[in-house]
PDB file of N, CA and C in Angstrom:
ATOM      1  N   UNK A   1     178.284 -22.415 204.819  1.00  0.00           N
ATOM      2  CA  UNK A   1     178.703 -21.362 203.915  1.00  0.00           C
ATOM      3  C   UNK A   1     177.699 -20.215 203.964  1.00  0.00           C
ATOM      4  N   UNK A   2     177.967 -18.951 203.654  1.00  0.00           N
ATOM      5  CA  UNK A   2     177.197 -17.960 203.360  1.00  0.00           C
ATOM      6  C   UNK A   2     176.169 -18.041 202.317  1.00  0.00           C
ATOM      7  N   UNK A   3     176.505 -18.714 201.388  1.00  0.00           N
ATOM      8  CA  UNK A   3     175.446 -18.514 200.422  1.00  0.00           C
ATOM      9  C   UNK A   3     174.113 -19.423 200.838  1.00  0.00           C
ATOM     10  N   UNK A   4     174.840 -20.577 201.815  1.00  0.00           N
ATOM     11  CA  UNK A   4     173.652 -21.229 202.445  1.00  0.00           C
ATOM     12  C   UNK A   4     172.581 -20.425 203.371  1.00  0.00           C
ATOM     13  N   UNK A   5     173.128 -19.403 204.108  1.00  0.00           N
ATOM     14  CA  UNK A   5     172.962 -18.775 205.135  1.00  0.00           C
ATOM     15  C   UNK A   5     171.726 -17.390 204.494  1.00  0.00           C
ATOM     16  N   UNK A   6     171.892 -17.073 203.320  1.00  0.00           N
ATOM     17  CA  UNK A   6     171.396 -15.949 202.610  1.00  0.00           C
ATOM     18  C   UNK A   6     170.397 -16.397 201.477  1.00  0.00           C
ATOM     19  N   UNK A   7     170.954 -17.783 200.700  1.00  0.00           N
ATOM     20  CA  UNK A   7     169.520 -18.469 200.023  1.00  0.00           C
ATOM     21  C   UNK A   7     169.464 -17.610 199.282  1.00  0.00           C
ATOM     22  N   UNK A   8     168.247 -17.278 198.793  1.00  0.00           N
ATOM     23  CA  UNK A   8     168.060 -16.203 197.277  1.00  0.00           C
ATOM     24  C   UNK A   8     168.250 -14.885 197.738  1.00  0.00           C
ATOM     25  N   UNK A   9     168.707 -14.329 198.859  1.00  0.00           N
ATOM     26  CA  UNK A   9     169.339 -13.183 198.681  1.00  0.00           C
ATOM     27  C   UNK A   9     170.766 -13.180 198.387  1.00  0.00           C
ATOM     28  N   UNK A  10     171.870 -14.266 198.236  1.00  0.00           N
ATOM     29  CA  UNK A  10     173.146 -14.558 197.745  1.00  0.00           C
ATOM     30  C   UNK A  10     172.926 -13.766 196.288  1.00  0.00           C
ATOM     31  N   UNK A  11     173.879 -12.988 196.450  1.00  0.00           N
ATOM     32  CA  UNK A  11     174.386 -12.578 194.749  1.00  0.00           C
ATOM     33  C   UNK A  11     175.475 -13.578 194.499  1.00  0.00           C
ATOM     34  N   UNK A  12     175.396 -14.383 193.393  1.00  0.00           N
ATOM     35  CA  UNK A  12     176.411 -15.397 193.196  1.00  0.00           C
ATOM     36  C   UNK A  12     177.032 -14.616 192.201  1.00  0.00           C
ATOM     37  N   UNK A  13     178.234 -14.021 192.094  1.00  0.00           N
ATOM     38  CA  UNK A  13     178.880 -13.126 191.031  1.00  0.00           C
ATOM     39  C   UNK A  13     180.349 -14.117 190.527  1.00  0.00           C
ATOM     40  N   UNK A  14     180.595 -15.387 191.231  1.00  0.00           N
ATOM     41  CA  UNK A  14     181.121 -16.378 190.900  1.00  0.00           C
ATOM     42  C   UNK A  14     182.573 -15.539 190.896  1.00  0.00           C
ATOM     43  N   UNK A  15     182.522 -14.897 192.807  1.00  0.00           N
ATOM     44  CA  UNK A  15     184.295 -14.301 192.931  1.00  0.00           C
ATOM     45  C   UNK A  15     184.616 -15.373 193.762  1.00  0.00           C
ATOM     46  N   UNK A  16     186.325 -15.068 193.784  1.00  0.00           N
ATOM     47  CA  UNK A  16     186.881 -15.671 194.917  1.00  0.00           C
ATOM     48  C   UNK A  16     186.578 -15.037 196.422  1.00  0.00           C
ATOM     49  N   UNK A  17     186.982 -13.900 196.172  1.00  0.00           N
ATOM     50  CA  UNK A  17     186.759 -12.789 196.979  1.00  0.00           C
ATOM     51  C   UNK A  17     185.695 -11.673 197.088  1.00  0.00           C
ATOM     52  N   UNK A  18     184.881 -11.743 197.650  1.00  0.00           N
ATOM     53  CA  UNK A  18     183.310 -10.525 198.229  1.00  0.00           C
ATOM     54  C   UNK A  18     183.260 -10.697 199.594  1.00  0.00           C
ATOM     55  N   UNK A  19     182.271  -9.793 199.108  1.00  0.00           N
ATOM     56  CA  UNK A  19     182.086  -8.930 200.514  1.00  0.00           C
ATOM     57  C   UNK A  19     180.541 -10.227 201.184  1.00  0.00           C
ATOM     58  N   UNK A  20     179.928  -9.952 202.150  1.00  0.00           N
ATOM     59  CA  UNK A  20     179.715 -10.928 202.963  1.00  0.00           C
ATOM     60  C   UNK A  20     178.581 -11.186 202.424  1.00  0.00           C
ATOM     61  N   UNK A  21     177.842 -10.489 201.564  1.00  0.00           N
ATOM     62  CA  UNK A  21     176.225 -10.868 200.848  1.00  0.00           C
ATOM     63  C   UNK A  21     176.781 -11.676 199.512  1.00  0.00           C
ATOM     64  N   UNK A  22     178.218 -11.724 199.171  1.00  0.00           N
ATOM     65  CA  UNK A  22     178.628 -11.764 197.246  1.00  0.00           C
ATOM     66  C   UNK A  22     178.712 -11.194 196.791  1.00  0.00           C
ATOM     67  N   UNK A  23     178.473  -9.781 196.960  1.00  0.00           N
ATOM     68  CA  UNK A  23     178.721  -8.512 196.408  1.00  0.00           C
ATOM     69  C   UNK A  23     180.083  -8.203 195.891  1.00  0.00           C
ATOM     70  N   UNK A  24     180.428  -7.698 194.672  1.00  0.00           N
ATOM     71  CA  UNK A  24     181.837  -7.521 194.874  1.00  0.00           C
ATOM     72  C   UNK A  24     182.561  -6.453 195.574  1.00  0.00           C
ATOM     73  N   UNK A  25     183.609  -6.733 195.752  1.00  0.00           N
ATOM     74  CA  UNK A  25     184.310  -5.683 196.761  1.00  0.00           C
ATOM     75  C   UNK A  25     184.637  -4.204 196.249  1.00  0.00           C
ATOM     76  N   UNK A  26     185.108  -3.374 196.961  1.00  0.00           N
ATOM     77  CA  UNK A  26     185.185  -1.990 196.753  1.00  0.00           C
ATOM     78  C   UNK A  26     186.473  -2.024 197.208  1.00  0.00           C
ATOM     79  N   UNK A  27     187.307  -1.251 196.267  1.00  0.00           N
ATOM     80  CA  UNK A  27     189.024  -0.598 197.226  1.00  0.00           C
ATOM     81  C   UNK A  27     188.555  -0.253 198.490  1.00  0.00           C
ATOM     82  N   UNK A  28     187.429   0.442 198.777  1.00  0.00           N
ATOM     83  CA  UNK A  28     187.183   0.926 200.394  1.00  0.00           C
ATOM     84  C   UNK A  28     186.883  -0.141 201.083  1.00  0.00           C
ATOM     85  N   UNK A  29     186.456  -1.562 200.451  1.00  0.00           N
ATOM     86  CA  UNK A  29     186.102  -2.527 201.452  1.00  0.00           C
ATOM     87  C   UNK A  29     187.741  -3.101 202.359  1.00  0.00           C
ATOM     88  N   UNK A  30     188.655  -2.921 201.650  1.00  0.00           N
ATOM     89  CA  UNK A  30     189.653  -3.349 202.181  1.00  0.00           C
ATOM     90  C   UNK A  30     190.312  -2.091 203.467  1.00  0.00           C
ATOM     91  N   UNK A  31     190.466  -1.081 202.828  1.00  0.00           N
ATOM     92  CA  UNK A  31     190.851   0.298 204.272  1.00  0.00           C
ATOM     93  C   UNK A  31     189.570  -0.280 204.948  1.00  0.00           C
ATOM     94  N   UNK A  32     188.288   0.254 205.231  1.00  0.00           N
ATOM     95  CA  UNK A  32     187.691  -0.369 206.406  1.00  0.00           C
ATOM     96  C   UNK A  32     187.998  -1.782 207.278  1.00  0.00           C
ATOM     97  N   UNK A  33     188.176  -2.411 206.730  1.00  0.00           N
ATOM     98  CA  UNK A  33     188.581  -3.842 207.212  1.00  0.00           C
ATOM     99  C   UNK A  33     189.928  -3.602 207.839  1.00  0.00           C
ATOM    100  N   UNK A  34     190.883  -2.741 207.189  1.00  0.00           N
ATOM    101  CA  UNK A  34     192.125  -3.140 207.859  1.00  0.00           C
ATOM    102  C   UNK A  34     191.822  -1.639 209.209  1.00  0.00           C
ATOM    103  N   UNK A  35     191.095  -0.502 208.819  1.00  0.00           N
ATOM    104  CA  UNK A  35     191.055   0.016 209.680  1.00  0.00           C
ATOM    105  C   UNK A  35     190.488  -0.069 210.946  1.00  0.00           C
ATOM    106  N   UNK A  36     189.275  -1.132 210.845  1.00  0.00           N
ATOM    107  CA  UNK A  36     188.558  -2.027 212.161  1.00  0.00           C
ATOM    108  C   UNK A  36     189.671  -2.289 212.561  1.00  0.00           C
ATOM    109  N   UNK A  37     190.187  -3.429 212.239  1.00  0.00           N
ATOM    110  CA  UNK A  37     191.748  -4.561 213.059  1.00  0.00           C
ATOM    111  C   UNK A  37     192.596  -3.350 213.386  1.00  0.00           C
ATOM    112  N   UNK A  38     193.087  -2.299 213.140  1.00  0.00           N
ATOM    113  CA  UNK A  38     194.184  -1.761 213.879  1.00  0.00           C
ATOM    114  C   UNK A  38     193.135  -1.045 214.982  1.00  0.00           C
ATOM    115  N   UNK A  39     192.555  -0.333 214.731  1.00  0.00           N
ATOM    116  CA  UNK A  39     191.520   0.308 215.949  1.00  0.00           C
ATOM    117  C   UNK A  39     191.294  -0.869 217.122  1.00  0.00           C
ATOM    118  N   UNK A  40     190.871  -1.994 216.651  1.00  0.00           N
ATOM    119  CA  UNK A  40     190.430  -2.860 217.791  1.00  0.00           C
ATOM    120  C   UNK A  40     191.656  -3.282 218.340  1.00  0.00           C
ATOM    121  N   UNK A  41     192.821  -3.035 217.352  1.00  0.00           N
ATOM    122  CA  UNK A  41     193.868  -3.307 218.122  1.00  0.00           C
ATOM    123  C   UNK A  41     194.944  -2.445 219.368  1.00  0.00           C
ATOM    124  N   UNK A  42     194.274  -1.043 219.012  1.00  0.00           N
ATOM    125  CA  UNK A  42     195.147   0.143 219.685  1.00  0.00           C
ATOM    126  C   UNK A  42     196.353   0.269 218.807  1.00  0.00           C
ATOM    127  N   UNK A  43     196.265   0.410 217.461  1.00  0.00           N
ATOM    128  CA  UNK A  43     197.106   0.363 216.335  1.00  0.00           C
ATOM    129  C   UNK A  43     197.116   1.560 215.544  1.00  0.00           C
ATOM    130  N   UNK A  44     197.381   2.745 215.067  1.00  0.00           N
ATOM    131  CA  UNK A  44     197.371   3.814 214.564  1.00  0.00           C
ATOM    132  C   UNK A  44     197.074   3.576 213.447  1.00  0.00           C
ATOM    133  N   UNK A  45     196.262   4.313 212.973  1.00  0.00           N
ATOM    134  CA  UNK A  45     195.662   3.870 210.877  1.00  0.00           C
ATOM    135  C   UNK A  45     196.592   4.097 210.274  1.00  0.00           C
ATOM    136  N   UNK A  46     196.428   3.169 209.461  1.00  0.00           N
ATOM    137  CA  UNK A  46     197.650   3.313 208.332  1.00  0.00           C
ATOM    138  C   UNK A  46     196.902   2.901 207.006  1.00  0.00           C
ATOM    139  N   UNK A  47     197.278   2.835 205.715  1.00  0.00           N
ATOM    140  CA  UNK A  47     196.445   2.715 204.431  1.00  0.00           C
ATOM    141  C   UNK A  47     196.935   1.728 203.925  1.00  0.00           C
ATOM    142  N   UNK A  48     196.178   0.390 203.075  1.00  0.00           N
ATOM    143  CA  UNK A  48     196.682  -0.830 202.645  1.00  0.00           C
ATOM    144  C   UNK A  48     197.805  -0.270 201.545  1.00  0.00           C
ATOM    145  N   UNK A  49     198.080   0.906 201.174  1.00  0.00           N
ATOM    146  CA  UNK A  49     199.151   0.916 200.061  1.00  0.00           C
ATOM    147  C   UNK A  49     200.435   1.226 201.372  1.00  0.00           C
ATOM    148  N   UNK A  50     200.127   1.856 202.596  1.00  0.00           N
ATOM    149  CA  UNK A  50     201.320   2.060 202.962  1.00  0.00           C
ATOM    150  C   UNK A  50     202.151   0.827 203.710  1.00  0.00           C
ATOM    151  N   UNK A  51     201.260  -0.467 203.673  1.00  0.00           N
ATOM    152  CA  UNK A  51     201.276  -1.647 204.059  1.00  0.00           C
ATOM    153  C   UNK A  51     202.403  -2.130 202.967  1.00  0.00           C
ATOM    154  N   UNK A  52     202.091  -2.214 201.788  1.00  0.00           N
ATOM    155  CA  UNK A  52     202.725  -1.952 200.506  1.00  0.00           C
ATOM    156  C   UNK A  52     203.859  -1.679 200.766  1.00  0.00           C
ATOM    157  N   UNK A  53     204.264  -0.642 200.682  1.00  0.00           N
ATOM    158  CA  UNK A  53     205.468   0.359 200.988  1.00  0.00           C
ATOM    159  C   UNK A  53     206.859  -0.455 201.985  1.00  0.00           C
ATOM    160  N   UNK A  54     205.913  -0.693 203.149  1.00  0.00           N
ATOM    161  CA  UNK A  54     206.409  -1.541 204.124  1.00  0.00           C
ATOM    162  C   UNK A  54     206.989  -2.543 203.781  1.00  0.00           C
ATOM    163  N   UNK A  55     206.097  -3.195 203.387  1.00  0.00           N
ATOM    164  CA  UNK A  55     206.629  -4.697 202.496  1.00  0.00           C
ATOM    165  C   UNK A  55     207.972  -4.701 201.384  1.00  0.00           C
ATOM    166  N   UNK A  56     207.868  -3.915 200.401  1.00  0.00           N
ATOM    167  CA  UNK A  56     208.807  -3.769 199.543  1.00  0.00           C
ATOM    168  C   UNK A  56     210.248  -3.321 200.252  1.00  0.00           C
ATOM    169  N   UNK A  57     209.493  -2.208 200.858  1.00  0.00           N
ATOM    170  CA  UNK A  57     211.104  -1.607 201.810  1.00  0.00           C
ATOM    171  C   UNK A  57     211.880  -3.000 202.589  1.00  0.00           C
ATOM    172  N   UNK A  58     211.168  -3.820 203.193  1.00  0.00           N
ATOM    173  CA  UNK A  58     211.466  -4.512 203.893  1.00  0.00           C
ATOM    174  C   UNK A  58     212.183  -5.591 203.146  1.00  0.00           C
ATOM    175  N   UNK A  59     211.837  -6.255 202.317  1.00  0.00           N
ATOM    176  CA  UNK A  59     212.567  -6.943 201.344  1.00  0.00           C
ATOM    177  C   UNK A  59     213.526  -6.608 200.481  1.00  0.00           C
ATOM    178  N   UNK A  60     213.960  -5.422 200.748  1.00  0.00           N
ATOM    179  CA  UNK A  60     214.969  -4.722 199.886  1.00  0.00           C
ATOM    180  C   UNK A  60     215.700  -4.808 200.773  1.00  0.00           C
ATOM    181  N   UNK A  61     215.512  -4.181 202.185  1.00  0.00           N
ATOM    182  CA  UNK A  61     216.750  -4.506 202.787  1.00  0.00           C
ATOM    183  C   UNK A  61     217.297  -5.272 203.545  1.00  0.00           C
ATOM    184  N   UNK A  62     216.315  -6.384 202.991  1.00  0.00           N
ATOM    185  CA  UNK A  62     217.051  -8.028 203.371  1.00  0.00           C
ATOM    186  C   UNK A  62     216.951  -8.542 202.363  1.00  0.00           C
ATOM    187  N   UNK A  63     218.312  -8.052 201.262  1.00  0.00           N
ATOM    188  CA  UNK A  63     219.173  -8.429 200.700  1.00  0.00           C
ATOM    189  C   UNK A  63     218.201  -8.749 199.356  1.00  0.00           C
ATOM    190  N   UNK A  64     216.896  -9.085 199.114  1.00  0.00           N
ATOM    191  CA  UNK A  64     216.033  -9.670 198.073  1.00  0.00           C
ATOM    192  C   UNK A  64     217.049  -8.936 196.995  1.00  0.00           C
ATOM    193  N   UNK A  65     217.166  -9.399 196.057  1.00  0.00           N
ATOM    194  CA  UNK A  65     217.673  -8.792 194.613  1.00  0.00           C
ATOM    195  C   UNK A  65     216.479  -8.122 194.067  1.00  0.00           C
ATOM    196  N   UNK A  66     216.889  -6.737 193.962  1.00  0.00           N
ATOM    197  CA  UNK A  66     216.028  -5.379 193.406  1.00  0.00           C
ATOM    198  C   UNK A  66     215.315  -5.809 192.255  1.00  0.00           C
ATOM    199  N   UNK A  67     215.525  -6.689 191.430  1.00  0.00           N
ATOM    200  CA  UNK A  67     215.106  -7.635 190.111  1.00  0.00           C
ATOM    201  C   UNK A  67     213.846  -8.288 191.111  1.00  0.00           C
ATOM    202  N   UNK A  68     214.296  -8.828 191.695  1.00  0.00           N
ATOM    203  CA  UNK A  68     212.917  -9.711 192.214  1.00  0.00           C
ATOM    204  C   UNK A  68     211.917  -9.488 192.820  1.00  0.00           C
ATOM    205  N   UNK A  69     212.184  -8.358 193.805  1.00  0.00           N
ATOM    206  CA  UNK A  69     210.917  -7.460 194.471  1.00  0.00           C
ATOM    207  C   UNK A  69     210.631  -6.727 193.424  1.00  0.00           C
ATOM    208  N   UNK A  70     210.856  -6.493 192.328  1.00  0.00           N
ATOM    209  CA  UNK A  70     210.092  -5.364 190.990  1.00  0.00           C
ATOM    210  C   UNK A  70     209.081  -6.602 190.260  1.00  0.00           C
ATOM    211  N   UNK A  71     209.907  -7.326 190.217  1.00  0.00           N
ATOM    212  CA  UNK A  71     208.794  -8.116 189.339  1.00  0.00           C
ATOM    213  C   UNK A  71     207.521  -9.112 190.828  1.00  0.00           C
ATOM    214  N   UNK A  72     207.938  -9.121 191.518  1.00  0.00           N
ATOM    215  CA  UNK A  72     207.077  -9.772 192.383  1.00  0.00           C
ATOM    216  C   UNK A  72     205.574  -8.632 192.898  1.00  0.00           C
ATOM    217  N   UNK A  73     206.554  -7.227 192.768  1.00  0.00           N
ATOM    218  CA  UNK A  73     205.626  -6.453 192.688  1.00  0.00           C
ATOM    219  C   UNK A  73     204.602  -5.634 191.929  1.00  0.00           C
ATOM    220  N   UNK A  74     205.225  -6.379 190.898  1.00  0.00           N
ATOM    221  CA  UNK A  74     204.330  -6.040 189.608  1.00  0.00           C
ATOM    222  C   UNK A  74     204.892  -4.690 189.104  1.00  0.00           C
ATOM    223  N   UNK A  75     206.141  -3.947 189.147  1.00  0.00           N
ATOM    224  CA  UNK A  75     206.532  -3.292 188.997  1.00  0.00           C
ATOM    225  C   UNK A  75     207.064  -3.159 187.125  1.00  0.00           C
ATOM    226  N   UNK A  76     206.921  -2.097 186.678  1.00  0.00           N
ATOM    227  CA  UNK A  76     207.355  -2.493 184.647  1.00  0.00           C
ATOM    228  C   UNK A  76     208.468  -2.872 184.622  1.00  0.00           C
ATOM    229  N   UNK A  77     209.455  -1.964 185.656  1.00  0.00           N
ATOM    230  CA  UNK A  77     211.064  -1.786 185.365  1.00  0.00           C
ATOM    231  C   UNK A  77     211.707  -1.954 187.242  1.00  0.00           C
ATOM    232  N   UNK A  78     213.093  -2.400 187.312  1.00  0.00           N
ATOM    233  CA  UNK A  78     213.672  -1.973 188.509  1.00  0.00           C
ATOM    234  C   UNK A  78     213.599  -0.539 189.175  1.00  0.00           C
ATOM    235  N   UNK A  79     213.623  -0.353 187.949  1.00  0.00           N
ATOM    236  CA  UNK A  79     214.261   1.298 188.636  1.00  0.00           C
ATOM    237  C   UNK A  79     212.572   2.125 189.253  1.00  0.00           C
ATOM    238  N   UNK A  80     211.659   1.877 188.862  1.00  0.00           N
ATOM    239  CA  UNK A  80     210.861   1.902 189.724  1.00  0.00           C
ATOM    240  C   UNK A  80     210.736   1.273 191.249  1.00  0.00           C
ATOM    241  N   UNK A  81     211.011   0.482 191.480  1.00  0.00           N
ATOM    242  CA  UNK A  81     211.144   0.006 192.534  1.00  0.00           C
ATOM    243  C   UNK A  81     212.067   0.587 193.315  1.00  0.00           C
ATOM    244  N   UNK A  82     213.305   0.829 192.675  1.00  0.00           N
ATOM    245  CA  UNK A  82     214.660   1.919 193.384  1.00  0.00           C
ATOM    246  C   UNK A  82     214.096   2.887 194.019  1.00  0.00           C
ATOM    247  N   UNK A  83     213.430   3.462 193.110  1.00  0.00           N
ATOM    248  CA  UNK A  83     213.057   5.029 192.850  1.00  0.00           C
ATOM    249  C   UNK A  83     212.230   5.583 194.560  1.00  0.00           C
ATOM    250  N   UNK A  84     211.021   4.269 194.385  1.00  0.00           N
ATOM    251  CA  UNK A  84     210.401   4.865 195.293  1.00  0.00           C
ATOM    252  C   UNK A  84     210.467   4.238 196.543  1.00  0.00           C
ATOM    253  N   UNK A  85     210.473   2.987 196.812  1.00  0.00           N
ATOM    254  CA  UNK A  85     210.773   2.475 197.693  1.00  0.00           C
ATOM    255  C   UNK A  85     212.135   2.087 198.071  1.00  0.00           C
ATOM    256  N   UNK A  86     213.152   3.236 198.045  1.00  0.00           N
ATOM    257  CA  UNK A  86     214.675   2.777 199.051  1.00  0.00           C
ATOM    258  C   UNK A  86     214.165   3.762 200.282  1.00  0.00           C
ATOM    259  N   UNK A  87     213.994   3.588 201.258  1.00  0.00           N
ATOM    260  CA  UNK A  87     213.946   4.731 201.864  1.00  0.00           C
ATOM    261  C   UNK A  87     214.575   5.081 202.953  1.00  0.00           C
ATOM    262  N   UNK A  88     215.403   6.230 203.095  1.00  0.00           N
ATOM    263  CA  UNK A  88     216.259   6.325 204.172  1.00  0.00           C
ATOM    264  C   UNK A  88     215.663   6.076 205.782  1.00  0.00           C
ATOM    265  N   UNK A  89     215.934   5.209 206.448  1.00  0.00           N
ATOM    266  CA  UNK A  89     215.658   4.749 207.510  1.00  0.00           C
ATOM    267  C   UNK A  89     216.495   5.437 208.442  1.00  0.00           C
ATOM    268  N   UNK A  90     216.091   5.419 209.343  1.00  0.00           N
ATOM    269  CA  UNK A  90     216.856   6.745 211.059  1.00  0.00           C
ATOM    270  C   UNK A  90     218.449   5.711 210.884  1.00  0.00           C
ATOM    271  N   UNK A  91     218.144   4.204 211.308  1.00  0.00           N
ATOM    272  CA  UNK A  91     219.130   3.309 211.135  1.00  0.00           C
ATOM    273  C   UNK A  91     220.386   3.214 210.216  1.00  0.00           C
ATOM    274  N   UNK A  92     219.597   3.742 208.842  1.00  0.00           N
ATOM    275  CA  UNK A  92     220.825   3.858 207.489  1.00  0.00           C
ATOM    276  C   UNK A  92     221.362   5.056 207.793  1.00  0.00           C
ATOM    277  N   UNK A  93     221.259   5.759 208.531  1.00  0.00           N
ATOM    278  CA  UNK A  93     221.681   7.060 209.006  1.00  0.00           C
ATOM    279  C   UNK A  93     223.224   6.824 209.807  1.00  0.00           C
ATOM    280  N   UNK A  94     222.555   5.851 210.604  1.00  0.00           N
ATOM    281  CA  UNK A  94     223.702   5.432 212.047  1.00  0.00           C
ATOM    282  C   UNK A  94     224.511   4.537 211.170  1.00  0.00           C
ATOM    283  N   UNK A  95     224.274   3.919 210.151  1.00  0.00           N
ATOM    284  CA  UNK A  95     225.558   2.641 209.697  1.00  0.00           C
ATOM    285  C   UNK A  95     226.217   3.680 208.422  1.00  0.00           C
ATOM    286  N   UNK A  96     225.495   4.357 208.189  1.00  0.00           N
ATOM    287  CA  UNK A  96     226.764   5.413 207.423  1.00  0.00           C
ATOM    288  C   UNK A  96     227.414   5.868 207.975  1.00  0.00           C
ATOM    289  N   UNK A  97     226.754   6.851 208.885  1.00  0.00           N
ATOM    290  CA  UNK A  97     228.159   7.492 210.242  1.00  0.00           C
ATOM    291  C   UNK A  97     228.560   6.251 210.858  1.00  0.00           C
ATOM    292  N   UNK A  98     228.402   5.492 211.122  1.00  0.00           N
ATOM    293  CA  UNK A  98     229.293   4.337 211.328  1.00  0.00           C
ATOM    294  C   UNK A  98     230.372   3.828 210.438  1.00  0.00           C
ATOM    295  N   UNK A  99     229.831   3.457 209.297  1.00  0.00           N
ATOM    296  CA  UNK A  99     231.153   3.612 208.313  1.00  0.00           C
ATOM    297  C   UNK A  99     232.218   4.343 208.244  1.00  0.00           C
ATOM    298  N   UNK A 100     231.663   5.439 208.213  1.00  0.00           N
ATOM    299  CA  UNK A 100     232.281   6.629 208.127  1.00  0.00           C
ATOM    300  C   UNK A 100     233.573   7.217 208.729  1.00  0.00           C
ATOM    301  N   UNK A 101     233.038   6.897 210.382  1.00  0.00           N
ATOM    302  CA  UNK A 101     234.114   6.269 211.265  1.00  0.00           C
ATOM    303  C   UNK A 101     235.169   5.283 211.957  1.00  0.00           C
ATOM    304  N   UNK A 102     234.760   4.250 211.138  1.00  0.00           N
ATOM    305  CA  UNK A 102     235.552   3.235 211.096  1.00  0.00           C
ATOM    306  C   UNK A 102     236.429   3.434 209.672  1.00  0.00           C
ATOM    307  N   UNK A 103     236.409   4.430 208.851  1.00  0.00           N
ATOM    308  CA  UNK A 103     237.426   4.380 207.561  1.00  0.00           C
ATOM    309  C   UNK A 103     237.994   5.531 208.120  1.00  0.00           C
ATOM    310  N   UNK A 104     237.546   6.391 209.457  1.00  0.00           N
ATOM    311  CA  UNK A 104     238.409   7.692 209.305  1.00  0.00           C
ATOM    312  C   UNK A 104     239.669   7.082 210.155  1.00  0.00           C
ATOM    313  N   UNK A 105     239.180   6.519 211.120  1.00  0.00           N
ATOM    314  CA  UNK A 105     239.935   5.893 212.234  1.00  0.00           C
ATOM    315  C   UNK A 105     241.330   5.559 212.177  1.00  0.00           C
TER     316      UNK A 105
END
């Protein structure tokens, strides 16, 4: 373990989660971390909220009931969840004009 490794320089702050001395973490400790892994990956930066974004969108439109991604997301109300995360995709573009044409037909 780390705290073995560090001995009386361990800050024991008794988290689940720190940073590699025990320190507690910073919102910036997480963007650096995810911004290492996409860089080392040849991955374009992106921000842990737009990771977020991703996620919710994605479960909305596989079918999750709008009730359940709000509260899973810690969201107050549905309609927050509506609000900001439906987002028109290039795809929802093509299955509307697709619709569209199969009712004109």
């Amino acid at each position: 373990m780390k705290q073995k490794k560090f001995g009386d320089a361990w800050n024991d702050r008794d988290r689940i989660i720190c940073r590699y001395n025990g320190l507690p973490t910073t919102p910036s400790s997480y963007s650096n971390w995810l911004t290492d892994i996409l860089l080392k990956n040849g991955i374009r930066k992106v921000s842990p909220h737009s990771l977020r974004h991703t996620c919710i969108t994605t479960l909305l439109r596989n079918q999750i009931p709008p009730q359940v991604v709000s509260k899973w997301a810690g969201h107050s109300s549905t309609s927050i969840t509506l609000n900001t995360y439906t987002h028109l995709l290039p795809e929802d573009k093509t299955m509307c004009a697709n619709a569209l044409n199969y009712a004109f037909e």
